[in-house]
Protein backbone atom coordinates (compact mmCIF):
# COMPACT_ATOMS: atom_id res chain seq x y z
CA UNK A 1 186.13 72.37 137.18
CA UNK A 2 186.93 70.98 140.67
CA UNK A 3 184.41 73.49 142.36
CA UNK A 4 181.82 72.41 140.01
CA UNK A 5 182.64 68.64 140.46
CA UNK A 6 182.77 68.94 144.48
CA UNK A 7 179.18 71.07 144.03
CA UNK A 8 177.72 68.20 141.95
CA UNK A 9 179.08 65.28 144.69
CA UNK A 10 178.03 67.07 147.50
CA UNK A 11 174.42 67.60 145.74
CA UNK A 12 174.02 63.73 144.68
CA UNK A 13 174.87 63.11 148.27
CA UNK A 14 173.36 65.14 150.05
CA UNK A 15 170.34 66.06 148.28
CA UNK A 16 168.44 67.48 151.57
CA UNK A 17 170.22 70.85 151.15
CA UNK A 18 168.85 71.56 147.47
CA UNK A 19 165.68 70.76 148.14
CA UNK A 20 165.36 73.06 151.31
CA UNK A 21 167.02 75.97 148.65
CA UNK A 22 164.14 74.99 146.13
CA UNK A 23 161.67 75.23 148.97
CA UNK A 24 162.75 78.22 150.14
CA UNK A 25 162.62 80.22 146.20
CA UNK A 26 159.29 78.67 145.55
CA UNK A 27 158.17 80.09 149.10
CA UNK A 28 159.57 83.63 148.01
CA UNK A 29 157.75 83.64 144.65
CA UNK A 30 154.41 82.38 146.35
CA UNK A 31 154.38 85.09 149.04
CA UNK A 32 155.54 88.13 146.05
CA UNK A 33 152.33 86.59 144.29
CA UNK A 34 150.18 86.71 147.08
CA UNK A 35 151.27 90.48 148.13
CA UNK A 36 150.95 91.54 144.29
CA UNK A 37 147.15 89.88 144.32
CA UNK A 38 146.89 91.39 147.35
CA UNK A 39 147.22 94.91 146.33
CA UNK A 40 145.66 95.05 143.25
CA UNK A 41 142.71 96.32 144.22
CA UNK A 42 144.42 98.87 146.20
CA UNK A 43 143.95 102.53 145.34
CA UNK A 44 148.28 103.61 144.77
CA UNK A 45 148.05 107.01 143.62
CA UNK A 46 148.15 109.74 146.09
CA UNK A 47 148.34 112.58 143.94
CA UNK A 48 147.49 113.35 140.38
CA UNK A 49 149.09 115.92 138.48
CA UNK A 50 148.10 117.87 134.59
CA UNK A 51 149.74 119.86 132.35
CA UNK A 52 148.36 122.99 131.01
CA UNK A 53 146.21 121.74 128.54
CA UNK A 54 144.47 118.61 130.35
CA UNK A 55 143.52 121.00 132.89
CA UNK A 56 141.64 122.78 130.10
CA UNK A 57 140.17 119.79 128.77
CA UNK A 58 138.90 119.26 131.91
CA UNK A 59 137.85 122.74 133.09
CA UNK A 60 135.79 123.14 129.72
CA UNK A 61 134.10 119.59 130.37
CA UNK A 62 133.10 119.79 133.68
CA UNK A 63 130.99 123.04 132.21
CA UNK A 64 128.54 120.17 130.61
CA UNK A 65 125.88 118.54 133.01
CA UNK A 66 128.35 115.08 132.99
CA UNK A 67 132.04 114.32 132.34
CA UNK A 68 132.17 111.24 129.93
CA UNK A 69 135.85 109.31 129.57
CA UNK A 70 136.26 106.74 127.00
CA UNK A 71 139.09 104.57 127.99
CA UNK A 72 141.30 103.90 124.83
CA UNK A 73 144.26 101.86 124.44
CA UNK A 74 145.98 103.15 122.14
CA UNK A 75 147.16 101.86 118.73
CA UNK A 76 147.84 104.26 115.96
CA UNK A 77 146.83 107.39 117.71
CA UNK A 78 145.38 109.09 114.55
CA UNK A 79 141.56 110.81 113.89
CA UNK A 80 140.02 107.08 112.37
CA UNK A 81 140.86 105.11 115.99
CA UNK A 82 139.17 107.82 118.03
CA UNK A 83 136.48 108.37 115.28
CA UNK A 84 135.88 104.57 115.50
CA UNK A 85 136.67 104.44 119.26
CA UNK A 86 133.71 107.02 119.40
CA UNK A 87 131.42 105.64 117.30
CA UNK A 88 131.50 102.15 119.22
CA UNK A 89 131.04 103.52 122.66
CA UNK A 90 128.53 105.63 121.93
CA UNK A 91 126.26 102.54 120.33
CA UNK A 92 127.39 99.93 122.85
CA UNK A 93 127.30 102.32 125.99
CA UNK A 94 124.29 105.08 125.34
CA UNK A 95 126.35 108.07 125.57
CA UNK A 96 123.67 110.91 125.81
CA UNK A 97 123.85 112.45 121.80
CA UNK A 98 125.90 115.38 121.81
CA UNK A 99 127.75 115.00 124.81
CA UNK A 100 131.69 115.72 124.27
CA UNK A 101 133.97 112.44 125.50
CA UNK A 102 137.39 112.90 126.69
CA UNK A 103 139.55 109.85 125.98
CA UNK A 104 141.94 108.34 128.54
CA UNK A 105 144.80 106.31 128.10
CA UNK A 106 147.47 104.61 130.10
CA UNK A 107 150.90 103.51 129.06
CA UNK A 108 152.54 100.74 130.99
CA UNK A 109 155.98 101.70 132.50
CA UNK A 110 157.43 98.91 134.48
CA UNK A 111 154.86 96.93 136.21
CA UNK A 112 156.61 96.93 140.09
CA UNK A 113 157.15 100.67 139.88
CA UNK A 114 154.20 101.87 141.82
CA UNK A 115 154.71 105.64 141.66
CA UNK A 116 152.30 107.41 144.12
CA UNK A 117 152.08 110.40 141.36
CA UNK A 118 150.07 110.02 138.07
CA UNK A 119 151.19 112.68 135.87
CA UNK A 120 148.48 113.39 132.70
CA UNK A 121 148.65 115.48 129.35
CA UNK A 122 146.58 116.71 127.36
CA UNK A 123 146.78 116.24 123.69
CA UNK A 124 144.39 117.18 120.32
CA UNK A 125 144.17 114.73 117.77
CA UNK A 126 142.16 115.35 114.59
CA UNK A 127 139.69 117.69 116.82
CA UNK A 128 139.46 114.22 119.48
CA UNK A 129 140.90 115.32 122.85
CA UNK A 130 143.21 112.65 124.43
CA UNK A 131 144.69 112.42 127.97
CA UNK A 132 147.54 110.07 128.68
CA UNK A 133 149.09 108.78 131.47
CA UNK A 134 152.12 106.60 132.30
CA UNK A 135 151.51 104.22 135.17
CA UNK A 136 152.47 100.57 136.56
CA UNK A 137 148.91 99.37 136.72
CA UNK A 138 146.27 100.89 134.09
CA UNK A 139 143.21 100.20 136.33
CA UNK A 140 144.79 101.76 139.37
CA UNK A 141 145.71 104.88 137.40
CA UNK A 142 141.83 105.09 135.41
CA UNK A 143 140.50 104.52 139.00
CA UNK A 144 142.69 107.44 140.62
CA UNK A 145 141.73 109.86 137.67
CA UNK A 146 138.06 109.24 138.07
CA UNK A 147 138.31 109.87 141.43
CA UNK A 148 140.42 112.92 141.00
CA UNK A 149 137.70 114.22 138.24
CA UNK A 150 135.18 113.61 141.32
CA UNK A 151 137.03 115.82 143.58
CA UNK A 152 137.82 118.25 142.10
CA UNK A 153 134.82 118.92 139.36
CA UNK A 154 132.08 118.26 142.18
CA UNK A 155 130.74 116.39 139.46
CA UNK A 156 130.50 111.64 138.73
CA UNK A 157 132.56 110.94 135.96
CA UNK A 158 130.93 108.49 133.57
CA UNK A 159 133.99 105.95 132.12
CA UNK A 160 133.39 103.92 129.44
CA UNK A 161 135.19 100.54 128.12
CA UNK A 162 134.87 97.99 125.73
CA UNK A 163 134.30 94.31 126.65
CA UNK A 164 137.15 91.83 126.69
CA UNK A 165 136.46 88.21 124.93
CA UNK A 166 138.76 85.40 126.38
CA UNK A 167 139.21 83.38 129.36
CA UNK A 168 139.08 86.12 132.29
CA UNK A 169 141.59 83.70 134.49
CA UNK A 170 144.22 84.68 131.91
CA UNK A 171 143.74 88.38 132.20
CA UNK A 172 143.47 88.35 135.81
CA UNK A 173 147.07 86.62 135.43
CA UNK A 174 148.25 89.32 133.02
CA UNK A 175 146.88 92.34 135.12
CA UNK A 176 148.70 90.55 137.87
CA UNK A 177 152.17 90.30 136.16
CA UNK A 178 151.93 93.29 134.03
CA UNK A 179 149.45 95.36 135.18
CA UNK A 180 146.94 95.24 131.94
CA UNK A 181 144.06 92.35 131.41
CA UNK A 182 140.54 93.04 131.89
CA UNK A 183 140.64 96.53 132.72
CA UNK A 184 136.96 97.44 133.70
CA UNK A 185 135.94 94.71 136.22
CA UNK A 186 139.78 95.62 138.40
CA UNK A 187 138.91 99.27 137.81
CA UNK A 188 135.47 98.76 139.58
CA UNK A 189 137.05 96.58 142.01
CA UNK A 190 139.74 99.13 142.93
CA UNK A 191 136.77 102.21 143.02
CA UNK A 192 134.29 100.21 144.93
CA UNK A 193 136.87 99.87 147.77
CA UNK A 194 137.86 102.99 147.38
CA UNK A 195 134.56 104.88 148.09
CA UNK A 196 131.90 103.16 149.50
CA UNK A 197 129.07 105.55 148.50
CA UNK A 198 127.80 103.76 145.88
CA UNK A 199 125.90 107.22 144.66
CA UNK A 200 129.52 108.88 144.87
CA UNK A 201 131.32 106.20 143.15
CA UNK A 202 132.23 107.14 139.17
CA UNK A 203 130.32 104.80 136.95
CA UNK A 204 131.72 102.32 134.93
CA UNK A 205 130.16 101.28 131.69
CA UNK A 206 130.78 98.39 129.55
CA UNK A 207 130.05 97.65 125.81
């Protein structure tokens, strides 16, 4: 109680010393904002590793003229979301009729651990074939894969999302804090600075 009373005395009195701690906290949290903004359009991943079956996923499409990846976030993971998943990209986006889509999806982990390796499996749902990924930012790991596809196919990967309604200032302030939002512009964003070569760069579709 006496440490607690002497604390409050000394801050009615002396009030200079609180403020120059609040300054000091609010200057901490402005610069960790500024470095997160900072490097969210920053390509993290350095290496991308697959298990045995996303490798054959991805060996049997790169056989096809085009790779098409349908981003997905994923809710109950059975045949009717992919068949529906499907069905919407392909009328919103154009995808040539017959072409086989992979789908890609990225679970949030915790949004400051910026692991340099994105690690992807292959699964079969219902005949759909589904890679996943666990990452701290899902634009920075769809952006890496693309790129990865790129490499080592030889051949532009074609990624497709849907279009987000709402105010884009609040998912910009999500994707910031927790590394989801508006996944497709930041995915661009992240690609375009990442190759230059506009004719090299994977293409991004919206619907």
């Amino acid at each position: 109680m006496i440490f607690i009373y002497t604390t409050a005395v000394n801050i009615i009195e002396r009030p200079e010393g609180l403020q120059i701690a609040g300054i000091f906290i609010a200057a901490i949290i402005v610069t960790s904002l500024i470095s997160r903004v900072w490097r969210t359009t920053e390509l993290r991943v350095t290496e991308v590793i697959l298990d045995e079956n996303a490798r054959r996923f991805i060996a049997e499409a790169a056989q096809n003229e085009e790779i098409h990846l349908i981003a997905n976030h994923p809710d109950e993971r059975n045949g009717r979301e992919y068949l529906l998943k499907e069905r919407e990209q392909r009328a919103d986006n154009n995808i040539p009729h017959g072409a086989r889509v992979l789908f890609f999806e990225v679970e949030v982990r915790d949004a400051s651990d910026f692991a340099p390796v994105l690690r992807v499996r292959g699964e079969e749902v219902a005949g759909y074939r589904v890679l996943r990924a666990e990452s701290a930012s899902v634009p920075n790991a769809i952006a890496a894969f693309l790129l990865y596809l790129r490499d080592t196919t030889g051949k532009r990967p074609h990624a497709y999302f849907g279009w987000v309604e709402g105010n884009p200032l609040k998912y910009l302030a999500k994707y910031i804090l927790f590394g989801e939002g508006d996944i497709a512009p930041v995915t661009h964003e992240v690609l375009r600075k990442a190759e230059r070569d506009p004719a090299r760069r994977p293409a991004i579709h919206i619907g």
